[in-house]
Protein backbone atom coordinates (compact mmCIF):
# COMPACT_ATOMS: atom_id res chain seq x y z
CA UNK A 1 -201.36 -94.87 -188.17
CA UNK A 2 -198.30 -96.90 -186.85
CA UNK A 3 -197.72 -93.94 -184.54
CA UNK A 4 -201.15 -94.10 -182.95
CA UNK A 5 -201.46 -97.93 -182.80
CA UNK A 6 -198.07 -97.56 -180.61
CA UNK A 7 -199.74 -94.79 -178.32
CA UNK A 8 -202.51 -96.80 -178.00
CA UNK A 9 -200.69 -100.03 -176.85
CA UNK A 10 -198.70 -97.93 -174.69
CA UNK A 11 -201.69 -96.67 -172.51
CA UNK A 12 -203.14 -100.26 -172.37
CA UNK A 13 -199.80 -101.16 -170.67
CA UNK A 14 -200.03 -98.11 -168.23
CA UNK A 15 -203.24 -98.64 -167.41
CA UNK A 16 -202.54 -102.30 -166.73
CA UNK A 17 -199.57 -101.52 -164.75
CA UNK A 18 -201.22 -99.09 -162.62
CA UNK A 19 -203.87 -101.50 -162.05
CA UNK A 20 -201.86 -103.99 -160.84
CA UNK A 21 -199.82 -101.86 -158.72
CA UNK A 22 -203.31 -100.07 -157.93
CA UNK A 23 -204.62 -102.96 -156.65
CA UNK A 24 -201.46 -104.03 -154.00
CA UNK A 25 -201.76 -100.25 -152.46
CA UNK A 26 -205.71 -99.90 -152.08
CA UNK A 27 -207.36 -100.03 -148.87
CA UNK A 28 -209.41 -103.26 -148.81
CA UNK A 29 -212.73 -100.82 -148.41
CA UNK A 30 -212.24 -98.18 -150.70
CA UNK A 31 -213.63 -100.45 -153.57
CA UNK A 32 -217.46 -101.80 -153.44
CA UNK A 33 -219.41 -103.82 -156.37
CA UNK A 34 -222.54 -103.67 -155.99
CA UNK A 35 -225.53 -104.75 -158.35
CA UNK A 36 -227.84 -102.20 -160.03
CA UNK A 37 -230.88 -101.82 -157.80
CA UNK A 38 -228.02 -100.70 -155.34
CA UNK A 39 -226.40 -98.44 -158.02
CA UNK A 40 -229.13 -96.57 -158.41
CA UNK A 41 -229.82 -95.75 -155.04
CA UNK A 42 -226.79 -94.48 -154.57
CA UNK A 43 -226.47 -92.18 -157.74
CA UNK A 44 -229.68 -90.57 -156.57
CA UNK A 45 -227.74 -88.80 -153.53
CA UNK A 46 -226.68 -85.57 -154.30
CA UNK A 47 -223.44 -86.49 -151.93
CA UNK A 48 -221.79 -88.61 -154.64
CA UNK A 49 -220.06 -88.64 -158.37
CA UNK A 50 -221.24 -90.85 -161.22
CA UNK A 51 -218.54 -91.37 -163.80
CA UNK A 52 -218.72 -93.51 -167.43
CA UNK A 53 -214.91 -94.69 -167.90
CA UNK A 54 -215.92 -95.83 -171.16
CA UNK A 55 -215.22 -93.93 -174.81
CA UNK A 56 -217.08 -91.00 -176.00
CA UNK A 57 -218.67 -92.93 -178.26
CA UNK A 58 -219.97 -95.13 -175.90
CA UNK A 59 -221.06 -92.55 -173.85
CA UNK A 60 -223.23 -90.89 -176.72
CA UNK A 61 -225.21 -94.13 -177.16
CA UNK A 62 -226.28 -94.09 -173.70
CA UNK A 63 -224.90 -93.36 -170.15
CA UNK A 64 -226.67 -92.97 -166.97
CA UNK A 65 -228.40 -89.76 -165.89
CA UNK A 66 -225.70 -86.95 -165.02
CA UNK A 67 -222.93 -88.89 -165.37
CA UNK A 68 -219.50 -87.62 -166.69
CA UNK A 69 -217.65 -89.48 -169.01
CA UNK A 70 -213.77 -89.93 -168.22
CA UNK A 71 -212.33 -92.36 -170.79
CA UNK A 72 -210.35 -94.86 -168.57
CA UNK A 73 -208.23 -95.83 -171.88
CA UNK A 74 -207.19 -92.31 -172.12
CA UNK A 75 -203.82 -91.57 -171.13
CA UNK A 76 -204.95 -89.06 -169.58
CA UNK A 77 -207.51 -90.62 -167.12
CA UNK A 78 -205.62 -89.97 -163.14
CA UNK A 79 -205.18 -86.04 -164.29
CA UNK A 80 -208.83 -86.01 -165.57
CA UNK A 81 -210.10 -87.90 -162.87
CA UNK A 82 -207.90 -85.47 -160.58
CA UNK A 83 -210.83 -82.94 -160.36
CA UNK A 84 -212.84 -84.86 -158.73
CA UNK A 85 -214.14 -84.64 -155.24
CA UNK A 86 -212.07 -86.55 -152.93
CA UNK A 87 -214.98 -86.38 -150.20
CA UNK A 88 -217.62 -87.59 -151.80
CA UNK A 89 -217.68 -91.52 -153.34
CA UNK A 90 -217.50 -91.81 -157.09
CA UNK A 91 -219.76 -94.04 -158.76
CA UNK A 92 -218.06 -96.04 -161.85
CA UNK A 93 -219.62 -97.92 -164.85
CA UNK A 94 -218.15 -99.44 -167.85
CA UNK A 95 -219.94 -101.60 -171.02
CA UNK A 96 -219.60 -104.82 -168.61
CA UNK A 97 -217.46 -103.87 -165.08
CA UNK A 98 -214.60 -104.74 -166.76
CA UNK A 99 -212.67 -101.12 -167.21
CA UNK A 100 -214.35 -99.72 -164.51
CA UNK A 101 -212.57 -101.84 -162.46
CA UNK A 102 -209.50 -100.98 -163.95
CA UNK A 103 -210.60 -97.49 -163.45
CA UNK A 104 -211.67 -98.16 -159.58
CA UNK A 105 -208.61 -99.60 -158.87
CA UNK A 106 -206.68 -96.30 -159.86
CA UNK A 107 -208.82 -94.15 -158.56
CA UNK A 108 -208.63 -96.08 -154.65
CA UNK A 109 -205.32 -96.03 -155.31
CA UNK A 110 -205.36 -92.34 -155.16
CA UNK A 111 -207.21 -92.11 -152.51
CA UNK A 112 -211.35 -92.18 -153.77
CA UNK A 113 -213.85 -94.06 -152.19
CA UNK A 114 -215.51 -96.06 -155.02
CA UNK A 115 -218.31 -97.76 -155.99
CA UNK A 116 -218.67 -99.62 -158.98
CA UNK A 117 -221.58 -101.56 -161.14
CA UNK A 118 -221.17 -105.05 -161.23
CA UNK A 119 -221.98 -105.73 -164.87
CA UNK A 120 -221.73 -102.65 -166.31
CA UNK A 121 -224.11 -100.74 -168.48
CA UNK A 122 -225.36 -104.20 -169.78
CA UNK A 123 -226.60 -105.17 -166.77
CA UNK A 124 -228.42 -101.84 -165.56
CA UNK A 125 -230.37 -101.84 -168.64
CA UNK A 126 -231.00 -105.52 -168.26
CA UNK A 127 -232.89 -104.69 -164.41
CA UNK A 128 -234.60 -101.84 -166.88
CA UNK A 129 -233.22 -99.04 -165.52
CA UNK A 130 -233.42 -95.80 -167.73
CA UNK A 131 -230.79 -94.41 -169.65
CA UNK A 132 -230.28 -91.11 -171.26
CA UNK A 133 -229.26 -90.98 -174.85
């Protein structure tokens, strides 16, 4: 138990390291927020990548249509994320916008043109938009 608690707190810190470093090396347009109406629209183009950055678990409750789920928390996120393609945007949601954030900074940082939902999950069900489960 110890041992996992200290994996655990050591992928928080990588994650927040790599954020912070993430965010000093990103282009200043390779990141957008946008609200949900605007979310949508652009997860029904066949041209882009939806990705849930939250935990499996979350993801089984309900995620958006066709969406993959890469666990941003996971120390294995970049190499995951990795197989992505690098020409076409990826789409990123969280619970609240929070960790996909984290995850959007990484992922400009490596070069990805993202977009991510302001609010998260929360608020795309709040504007009623569907959800698979």
């Amino acid at each position: 138990m110890i041992k996992s608690m200290i994996q655990r707190v050591r992928t928080i810190i990588l994650v927040l390291m790599t954020s912070v470093l993430g965010a000093c090396a990103q282009p200043a347009d390779s990141i957008r927020t946008v609200d949900a109406g605007a979310f949508e629209r652009g997860v029904q183009a066949d041209s882009v990548q939806v990705v849930d950055v939250r935990t499996a678990d979350e993801y089984a409750e309900g995620h958006i249509a066709h969406a993959v789920n890469i666990d941003v928390l996971q120390e294995g996120f970049m190499d995951s994320a990795r197989r992505l393609d690098r020409h076409k945007e990826v789409y990123v949601y969280c619970r609240s916008g929070k960790r996909s954030m984290t995850a959007a900074r990484q992922l400009a940082a490596a070069g990805y043109r993202v977009v991510n939902l302001r609010g998260g999950i929360i608020e795309w069900a709040a504007a009623g938009k569907s959800v698979v489960k």
